[in-house]
PDB file of N, CA and C in Angstrom:
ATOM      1  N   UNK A   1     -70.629   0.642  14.207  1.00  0.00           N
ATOM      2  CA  UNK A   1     -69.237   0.504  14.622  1.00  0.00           C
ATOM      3  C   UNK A   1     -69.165  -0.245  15.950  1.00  0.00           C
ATOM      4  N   UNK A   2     -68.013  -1.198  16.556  1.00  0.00           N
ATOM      5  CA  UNK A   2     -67.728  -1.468  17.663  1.00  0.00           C
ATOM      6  C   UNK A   2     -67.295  -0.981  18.566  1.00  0.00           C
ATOM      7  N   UNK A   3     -68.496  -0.856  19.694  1.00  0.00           N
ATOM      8  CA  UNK A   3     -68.072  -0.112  20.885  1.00  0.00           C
ATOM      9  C   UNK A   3     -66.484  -0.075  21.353  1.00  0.00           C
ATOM     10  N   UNK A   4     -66.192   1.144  21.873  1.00  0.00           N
ATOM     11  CA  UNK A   4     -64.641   1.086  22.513  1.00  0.00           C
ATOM     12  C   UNK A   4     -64.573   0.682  23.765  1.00  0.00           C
ATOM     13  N   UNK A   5     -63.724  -0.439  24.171  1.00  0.00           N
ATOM     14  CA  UNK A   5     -63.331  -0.667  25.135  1.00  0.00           C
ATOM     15  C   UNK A   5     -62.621   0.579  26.123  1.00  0.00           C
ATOM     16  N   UNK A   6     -63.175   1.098  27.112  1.00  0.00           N
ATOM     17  CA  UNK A   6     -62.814   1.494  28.402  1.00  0.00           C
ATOM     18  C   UNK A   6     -61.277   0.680  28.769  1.00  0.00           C
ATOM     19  N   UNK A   7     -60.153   0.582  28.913  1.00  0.00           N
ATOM     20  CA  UNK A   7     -59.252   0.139  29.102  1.00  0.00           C
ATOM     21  C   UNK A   7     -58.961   0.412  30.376  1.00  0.00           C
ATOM     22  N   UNK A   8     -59.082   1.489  31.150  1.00  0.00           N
ATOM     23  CA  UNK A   8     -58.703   2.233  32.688  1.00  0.00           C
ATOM     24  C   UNK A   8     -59.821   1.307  33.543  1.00  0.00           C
ATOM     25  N   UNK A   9     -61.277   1.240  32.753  1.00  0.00           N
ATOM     26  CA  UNK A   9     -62.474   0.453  33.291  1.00  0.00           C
ATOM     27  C   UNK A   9     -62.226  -0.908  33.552  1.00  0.00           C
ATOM     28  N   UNK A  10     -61.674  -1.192  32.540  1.00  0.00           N
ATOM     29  CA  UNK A  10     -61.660  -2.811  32.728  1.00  0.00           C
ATOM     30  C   UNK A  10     -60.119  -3.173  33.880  1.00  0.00           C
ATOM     31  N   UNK A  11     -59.382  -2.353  33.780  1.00  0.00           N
ATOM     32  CA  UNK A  11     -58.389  -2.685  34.779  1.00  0.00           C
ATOM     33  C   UNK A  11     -58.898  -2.315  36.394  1.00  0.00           C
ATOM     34  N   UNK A  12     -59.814  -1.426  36.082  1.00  0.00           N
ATOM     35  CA  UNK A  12     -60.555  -0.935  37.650  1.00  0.00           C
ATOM     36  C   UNK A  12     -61.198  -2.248  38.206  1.00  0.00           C
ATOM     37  N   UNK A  13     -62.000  -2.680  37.020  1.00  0.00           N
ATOM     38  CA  UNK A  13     -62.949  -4.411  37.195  1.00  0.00           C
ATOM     39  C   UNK A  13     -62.376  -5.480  37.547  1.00  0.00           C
ATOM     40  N   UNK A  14     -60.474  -5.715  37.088  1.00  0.00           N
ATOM     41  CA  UNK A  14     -59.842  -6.666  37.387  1.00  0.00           C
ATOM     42  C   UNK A  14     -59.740  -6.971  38.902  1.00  0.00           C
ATOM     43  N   UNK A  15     -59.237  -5.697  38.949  1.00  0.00           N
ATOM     44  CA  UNK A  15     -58.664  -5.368  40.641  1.00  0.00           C
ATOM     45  C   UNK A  15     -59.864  -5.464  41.592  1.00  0.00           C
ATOM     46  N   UNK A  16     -60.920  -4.859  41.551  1.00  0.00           N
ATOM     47  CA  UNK A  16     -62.037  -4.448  41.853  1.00  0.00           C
ATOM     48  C   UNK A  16     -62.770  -5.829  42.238  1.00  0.00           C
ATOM     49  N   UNK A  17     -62.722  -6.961  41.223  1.00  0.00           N
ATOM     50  CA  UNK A  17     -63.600  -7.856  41.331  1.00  0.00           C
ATOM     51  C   UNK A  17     -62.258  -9.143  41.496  1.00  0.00           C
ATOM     52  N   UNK A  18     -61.633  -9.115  41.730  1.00  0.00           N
ATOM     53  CA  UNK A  18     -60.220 -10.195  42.380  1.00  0.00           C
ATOM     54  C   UNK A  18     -59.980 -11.124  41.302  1.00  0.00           C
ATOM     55  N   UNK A  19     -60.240 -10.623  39.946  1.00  0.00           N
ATOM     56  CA  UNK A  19     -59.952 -11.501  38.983  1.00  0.00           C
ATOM     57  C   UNK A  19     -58.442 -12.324  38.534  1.00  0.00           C
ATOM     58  N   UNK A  20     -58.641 -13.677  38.931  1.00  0.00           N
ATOM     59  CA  UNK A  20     -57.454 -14.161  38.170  1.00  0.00           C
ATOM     60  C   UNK A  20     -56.974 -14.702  37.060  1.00  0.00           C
ATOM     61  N   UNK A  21     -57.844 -15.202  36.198  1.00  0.00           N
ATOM     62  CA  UNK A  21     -57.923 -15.568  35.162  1.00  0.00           C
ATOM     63  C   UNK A  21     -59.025 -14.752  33.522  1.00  0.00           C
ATOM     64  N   UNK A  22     -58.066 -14.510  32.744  1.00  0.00           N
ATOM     65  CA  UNK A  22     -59.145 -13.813  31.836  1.00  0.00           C
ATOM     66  C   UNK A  22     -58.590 -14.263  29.959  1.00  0.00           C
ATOM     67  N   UNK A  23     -59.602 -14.199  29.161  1.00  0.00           N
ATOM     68  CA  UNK A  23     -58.983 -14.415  28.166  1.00  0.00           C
ATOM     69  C   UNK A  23     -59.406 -12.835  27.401  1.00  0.00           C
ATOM     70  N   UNK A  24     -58.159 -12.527  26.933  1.00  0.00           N
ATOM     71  CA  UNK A  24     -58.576 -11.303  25.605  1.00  0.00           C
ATOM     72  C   UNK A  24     -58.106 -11.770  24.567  1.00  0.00           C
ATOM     73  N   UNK A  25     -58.586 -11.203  23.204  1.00  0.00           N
ATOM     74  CA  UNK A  25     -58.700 -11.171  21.982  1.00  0.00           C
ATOM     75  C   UNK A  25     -56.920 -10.402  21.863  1.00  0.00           C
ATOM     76  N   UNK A  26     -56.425 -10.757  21.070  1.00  0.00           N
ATOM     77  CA  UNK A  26     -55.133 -10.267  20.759  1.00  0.00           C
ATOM     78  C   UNK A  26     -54.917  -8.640  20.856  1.00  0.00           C
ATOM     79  N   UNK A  27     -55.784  -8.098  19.924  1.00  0.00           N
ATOM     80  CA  UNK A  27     -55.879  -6.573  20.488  1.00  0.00           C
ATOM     81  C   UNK A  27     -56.266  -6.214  21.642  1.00  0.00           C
ATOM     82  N   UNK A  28     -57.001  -6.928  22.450  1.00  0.00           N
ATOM     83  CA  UNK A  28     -57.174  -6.580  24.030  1.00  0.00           C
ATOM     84  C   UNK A  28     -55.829  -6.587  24.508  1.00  0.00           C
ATOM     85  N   UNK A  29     -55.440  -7.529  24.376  1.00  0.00           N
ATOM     86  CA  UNK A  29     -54.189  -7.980  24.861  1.00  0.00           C
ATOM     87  C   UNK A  29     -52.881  -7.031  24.553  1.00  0.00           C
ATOM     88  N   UNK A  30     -52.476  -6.638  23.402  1.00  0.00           N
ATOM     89  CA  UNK A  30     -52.209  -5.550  23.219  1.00  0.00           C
ATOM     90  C   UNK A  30     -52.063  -4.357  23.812  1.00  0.00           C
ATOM     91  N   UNK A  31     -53.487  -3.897  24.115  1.00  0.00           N
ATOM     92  CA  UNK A  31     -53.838  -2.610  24.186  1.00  0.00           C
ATOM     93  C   UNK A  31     -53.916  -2.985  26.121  1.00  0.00           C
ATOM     94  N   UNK A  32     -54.549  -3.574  26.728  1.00  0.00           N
ATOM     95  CA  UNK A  32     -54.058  -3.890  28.149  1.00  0.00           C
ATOM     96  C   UNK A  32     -52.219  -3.766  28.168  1.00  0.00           C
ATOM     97  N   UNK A  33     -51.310  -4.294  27.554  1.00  0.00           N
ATOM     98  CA  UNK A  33     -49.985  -4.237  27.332  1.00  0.00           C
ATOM     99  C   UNK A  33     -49.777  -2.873  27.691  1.00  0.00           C
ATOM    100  N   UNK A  34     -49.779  -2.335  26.978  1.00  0.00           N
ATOM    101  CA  UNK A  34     -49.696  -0.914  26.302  1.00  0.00           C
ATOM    102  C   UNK A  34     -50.148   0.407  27.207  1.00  0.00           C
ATOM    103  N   UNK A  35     -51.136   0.028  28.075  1.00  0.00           N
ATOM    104  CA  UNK A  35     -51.895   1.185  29.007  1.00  0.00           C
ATOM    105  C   UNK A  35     -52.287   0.682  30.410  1.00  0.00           C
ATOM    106  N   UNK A  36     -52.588  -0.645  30.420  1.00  0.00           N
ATOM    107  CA  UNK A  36     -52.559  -0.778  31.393  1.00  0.00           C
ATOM    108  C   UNK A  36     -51.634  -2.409  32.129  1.00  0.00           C
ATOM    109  N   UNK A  37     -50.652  -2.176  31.933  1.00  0.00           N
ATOM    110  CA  UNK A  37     -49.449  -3.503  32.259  1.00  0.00           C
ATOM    111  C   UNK A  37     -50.250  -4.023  33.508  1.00  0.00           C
ATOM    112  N   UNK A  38     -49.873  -2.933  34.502  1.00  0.00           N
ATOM    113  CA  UNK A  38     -49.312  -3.296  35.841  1.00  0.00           C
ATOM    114  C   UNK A  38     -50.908  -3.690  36.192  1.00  0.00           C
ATOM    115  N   UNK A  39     -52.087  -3.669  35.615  1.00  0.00           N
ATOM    116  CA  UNK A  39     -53.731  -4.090  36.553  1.00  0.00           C
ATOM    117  C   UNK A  39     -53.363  -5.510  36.110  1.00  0.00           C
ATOM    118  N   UNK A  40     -52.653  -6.239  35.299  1.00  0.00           N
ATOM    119  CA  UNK A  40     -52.515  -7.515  34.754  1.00  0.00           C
ATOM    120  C   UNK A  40     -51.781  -8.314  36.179  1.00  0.00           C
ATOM    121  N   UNK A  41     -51.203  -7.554  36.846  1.00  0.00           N
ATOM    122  CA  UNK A  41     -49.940  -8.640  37.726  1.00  0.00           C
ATOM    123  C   UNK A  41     -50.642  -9.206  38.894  1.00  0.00           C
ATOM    124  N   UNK A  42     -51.593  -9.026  38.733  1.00  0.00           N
ATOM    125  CA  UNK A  42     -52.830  -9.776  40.137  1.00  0.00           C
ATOM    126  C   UNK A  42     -53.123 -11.091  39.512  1.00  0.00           C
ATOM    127  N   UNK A  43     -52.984 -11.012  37.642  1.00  0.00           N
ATOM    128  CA  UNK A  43     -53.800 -12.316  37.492  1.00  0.00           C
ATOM    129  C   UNK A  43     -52.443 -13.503  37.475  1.00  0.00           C
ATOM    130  N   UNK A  44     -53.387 -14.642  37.451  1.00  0.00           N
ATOM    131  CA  UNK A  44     -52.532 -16.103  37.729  1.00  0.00           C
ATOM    132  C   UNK A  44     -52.518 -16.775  36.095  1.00  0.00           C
ATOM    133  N   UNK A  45     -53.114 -16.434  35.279  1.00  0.00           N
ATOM    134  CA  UNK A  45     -53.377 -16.615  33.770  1.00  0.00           C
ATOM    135  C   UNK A  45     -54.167 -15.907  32.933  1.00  0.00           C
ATOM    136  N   UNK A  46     -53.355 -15.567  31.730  1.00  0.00           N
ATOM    137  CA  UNK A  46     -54.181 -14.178  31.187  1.00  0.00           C
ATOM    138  C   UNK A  46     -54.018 -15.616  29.807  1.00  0.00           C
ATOM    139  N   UNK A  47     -54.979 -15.826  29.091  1.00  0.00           N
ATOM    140  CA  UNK A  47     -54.846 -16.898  27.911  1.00  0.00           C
ATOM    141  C   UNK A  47     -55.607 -15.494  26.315  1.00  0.00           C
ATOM    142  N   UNK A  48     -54.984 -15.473  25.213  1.00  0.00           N
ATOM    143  CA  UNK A  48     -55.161 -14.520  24.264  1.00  0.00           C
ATOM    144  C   UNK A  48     -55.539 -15.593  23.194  1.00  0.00           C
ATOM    145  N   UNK A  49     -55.657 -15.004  21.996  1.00  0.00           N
ATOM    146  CA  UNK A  49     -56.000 -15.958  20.797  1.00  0.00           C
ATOM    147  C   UNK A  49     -57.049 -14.996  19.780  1.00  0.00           C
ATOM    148  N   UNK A  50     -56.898 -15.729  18.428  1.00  0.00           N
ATOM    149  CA  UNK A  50     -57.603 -14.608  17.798  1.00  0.00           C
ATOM    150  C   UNK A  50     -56.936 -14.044  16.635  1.00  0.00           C
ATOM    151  N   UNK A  51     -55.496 -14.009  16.767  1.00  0.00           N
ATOM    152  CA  UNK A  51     -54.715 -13.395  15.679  1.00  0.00           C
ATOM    153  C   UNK A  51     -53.185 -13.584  15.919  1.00  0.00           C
ATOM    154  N   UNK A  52     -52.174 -12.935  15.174  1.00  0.00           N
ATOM    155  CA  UNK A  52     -50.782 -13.256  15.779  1.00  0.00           C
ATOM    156  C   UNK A  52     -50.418 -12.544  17.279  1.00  0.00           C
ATOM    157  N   UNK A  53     -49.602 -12.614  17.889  1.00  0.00           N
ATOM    158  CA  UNK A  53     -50.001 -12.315  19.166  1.00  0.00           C
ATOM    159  C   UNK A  53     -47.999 -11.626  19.399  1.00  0.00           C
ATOM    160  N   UNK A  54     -48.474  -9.888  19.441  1.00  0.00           N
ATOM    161  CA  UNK A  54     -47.259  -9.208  19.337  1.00  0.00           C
ATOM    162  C   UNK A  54     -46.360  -9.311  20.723  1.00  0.00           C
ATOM    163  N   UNK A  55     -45.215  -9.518  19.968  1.00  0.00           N
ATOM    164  CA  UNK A  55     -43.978 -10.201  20.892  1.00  0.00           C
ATOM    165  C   UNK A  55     -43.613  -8.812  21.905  1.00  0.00           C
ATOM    166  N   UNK A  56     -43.499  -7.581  21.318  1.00  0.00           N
ATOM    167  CA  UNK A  56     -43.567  -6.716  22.406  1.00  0.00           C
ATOM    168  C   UNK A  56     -43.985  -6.212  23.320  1.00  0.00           C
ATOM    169  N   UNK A  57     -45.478  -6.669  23.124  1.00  0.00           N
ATOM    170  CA  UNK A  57     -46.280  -6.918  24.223  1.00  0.00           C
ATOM    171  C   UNK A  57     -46.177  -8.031  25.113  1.00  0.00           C
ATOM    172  N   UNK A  58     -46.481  -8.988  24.583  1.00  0.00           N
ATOM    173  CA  UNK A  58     -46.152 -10.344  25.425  1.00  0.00           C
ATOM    174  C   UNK A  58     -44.528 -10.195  25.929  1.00  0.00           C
ATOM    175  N   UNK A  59     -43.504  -9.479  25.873  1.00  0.00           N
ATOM    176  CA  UNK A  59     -42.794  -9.400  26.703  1.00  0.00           C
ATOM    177  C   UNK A  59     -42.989  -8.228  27.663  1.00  0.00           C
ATOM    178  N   UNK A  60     -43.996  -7.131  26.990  1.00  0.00           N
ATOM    179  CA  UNK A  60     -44.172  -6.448  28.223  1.00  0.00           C
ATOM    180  C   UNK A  60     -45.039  -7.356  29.440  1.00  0.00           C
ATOM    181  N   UNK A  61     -45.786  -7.858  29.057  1.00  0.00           N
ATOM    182  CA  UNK A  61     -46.691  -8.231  30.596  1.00  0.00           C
ATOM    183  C   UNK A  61     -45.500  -9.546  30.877  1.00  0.00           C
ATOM    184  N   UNK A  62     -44.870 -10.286  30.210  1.00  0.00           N
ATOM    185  CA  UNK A  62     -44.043 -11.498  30.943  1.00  0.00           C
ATOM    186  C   UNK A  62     -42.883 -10.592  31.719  1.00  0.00           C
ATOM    187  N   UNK A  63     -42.641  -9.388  31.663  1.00  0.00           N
ATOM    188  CA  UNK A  63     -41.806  -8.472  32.142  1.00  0.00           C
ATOM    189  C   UNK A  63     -42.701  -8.034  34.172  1.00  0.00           C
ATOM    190  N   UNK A  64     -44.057  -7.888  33.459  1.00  0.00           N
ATOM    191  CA  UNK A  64     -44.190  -6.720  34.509  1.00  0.00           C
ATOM    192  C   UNK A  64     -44.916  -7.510  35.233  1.00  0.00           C
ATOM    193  N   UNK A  65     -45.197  -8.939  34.733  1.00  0.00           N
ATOM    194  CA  UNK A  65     -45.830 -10.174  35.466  1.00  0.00           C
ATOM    195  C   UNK A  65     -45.186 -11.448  35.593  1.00  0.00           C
ATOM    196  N   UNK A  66     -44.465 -10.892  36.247  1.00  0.00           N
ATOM    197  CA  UNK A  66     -43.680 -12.188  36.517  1.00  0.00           C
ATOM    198  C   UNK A  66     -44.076 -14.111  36.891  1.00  0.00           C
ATOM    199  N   UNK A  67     -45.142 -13.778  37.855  1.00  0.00           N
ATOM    200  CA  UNK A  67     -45.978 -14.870  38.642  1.00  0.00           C
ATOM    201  C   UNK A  67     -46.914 -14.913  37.481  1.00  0.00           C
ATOM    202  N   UNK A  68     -46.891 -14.896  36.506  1.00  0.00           N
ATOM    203  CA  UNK A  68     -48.854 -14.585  35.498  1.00  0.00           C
ATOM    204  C   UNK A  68     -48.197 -15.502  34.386  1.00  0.00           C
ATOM    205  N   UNK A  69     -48.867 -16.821  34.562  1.00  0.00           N
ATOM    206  CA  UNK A  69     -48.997 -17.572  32.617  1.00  0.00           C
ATOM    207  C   UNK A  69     -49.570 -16.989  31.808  1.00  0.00           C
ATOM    208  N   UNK A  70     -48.855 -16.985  30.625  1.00  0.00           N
ATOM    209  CA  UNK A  70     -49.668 -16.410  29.335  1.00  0.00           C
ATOM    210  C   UNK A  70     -49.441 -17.565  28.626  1.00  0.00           C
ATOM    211  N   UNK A  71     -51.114 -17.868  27.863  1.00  0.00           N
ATOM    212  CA  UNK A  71     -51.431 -18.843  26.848  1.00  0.00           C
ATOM    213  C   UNK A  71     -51.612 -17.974  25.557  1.00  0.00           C
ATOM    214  N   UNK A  72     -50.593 -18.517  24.179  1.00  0.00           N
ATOM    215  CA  UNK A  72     -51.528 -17.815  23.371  1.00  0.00           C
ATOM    216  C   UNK A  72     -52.353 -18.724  22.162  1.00  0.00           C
ATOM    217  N   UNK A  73     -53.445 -18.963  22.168  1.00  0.00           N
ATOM    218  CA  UNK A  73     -54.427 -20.092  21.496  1.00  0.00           C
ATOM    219  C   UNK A  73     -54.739 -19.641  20.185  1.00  0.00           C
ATOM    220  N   UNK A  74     -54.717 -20.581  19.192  1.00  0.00           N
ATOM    221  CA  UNK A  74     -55.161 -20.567  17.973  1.00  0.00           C
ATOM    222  C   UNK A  74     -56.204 -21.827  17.284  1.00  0.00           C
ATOM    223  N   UNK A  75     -56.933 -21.350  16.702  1.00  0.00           N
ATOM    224  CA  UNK A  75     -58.114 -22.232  16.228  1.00  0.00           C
ATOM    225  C   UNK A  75     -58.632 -21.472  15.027  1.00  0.00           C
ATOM    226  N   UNK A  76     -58.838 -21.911  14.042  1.00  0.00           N
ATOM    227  CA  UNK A  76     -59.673 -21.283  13.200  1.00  0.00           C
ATOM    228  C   UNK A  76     -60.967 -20.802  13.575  1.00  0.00           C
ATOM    229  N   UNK A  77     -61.158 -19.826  12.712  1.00  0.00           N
ATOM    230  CA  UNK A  77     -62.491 -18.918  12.854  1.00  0.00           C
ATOM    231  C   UNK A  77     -63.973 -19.973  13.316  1.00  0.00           C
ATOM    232  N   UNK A  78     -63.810 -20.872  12.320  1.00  0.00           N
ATOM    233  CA  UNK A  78     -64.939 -22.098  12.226  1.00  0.00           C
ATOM    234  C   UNK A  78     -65.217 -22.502  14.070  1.00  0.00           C
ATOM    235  N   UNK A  79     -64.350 -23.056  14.231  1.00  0.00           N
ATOM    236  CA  UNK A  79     -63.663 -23.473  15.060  1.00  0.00           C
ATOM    237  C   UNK A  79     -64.089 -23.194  16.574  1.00  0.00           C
ATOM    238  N   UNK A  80     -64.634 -23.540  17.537  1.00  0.00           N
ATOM    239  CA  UNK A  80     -64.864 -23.530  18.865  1.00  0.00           C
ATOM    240  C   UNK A  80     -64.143 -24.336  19.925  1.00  0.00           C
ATOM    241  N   UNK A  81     -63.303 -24.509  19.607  1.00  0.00           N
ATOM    242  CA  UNK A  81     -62.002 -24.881  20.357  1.00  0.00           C
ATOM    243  C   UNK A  81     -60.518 -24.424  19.822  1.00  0.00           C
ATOM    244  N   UNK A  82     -59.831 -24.774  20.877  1.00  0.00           N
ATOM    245  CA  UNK A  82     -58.313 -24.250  20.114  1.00  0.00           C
ATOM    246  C   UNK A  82     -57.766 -25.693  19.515  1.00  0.00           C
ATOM    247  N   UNK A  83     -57.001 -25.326  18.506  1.00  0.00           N
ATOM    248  CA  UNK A  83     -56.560 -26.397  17.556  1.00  0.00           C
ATOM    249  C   UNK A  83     -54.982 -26.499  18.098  1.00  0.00           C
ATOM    250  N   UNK A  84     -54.423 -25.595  18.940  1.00  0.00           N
ATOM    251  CA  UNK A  84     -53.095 -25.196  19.372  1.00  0.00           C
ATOM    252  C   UNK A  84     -52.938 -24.422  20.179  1.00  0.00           C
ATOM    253  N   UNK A  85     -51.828 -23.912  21.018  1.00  0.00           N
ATOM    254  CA  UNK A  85     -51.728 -23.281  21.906  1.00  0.00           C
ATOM    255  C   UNK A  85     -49.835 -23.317  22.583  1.00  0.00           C
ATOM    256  N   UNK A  86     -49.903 -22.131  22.937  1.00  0.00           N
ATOM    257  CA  UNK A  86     -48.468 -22.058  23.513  1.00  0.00           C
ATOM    258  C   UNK A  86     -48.489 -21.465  24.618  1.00  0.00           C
ATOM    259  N   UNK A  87     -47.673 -21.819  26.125  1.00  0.00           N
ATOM    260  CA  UNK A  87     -47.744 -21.339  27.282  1.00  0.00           C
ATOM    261  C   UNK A  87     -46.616 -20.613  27.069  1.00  0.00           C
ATOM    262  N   UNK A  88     -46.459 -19.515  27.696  1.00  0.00           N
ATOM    263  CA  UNK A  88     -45.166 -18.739  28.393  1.00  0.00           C
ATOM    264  C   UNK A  88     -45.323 -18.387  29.749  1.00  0.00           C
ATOM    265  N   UNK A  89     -44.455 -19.190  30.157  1.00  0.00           N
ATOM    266  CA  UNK A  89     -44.188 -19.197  31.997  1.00  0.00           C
ATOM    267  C   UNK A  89     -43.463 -18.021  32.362  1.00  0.00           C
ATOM    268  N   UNK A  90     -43.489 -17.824  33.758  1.00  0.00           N
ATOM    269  CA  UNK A  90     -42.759 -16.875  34.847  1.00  0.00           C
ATOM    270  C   UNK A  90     -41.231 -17.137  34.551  1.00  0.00           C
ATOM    271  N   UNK A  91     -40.671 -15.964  34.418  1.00  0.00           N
ATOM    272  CA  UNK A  91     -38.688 -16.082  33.756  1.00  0.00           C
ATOM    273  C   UNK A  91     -38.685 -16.159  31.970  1.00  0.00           C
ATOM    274  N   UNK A  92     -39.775 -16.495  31.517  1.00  0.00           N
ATOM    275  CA  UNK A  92     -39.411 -16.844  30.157  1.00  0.00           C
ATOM    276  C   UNK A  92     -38.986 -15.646  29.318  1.00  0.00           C
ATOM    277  N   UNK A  93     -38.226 -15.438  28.271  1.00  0.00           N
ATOM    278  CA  UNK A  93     -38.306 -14.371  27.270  1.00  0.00           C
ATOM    279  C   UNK A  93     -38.585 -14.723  26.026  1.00  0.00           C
ATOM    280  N   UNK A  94     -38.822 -13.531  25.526  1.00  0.00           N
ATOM    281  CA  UNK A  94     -39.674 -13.753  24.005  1.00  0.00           C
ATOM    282  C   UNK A  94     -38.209 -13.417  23.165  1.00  0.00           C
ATOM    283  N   UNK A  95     -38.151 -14.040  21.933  1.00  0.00           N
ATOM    284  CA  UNK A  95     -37.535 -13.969  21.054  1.00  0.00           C
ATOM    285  C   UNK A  95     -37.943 -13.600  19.539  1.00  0.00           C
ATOM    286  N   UNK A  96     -37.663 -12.202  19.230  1.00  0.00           N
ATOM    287  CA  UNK A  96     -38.403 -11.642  17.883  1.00  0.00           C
ATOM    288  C   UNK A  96     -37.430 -12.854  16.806  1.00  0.00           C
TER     289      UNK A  96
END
């Protein structure tokens, strides 16, 4: 099985180690959303990719991170680059 991500850990590591930039996997992304918003508002770009990328989340951190770009990248599996990508800037809202 795949180890569980520590979620409290990795927001301790953000802060801890002055991180501004990070990419997670859509469920990271998610699940950072979800438990830990507010360790996100230090960064300057959080970029996701990987799967569809849930709008209630991505308006929670464009909510609670105001100053923070979110990229969300898509590429096929094959694929070692992104084939596409969408920014959401500081002020923007998501539209279900």
């Amino acid at each position: 099985s795949a180890p569980k991500v520590d979620i409290g850990e990795l927001a301790r590591v953000i802060a801890r180690q002055g991180i501004t930039a990070v990419y997670f996997t859509t469920a990271l992304f998610d699940a950072m959303a979800s438990e830990a918003v507010e360790s996100l508002s230090g960064l300057r770009e959080i970029w996701t990719g990987g799967d569809v990328l849930s709008a209630p989340a991505l308006q929670r951190v464009l909510d609670a991170c105001p100053d923070t770009s979110v990229v969300h990248a898509y590429g096929p599996t094959e694929s070692t680059v992104f084939c596409s990508y969408q920014a959401f800037g500081p002020g923007e809202r998501v539209v279900e």
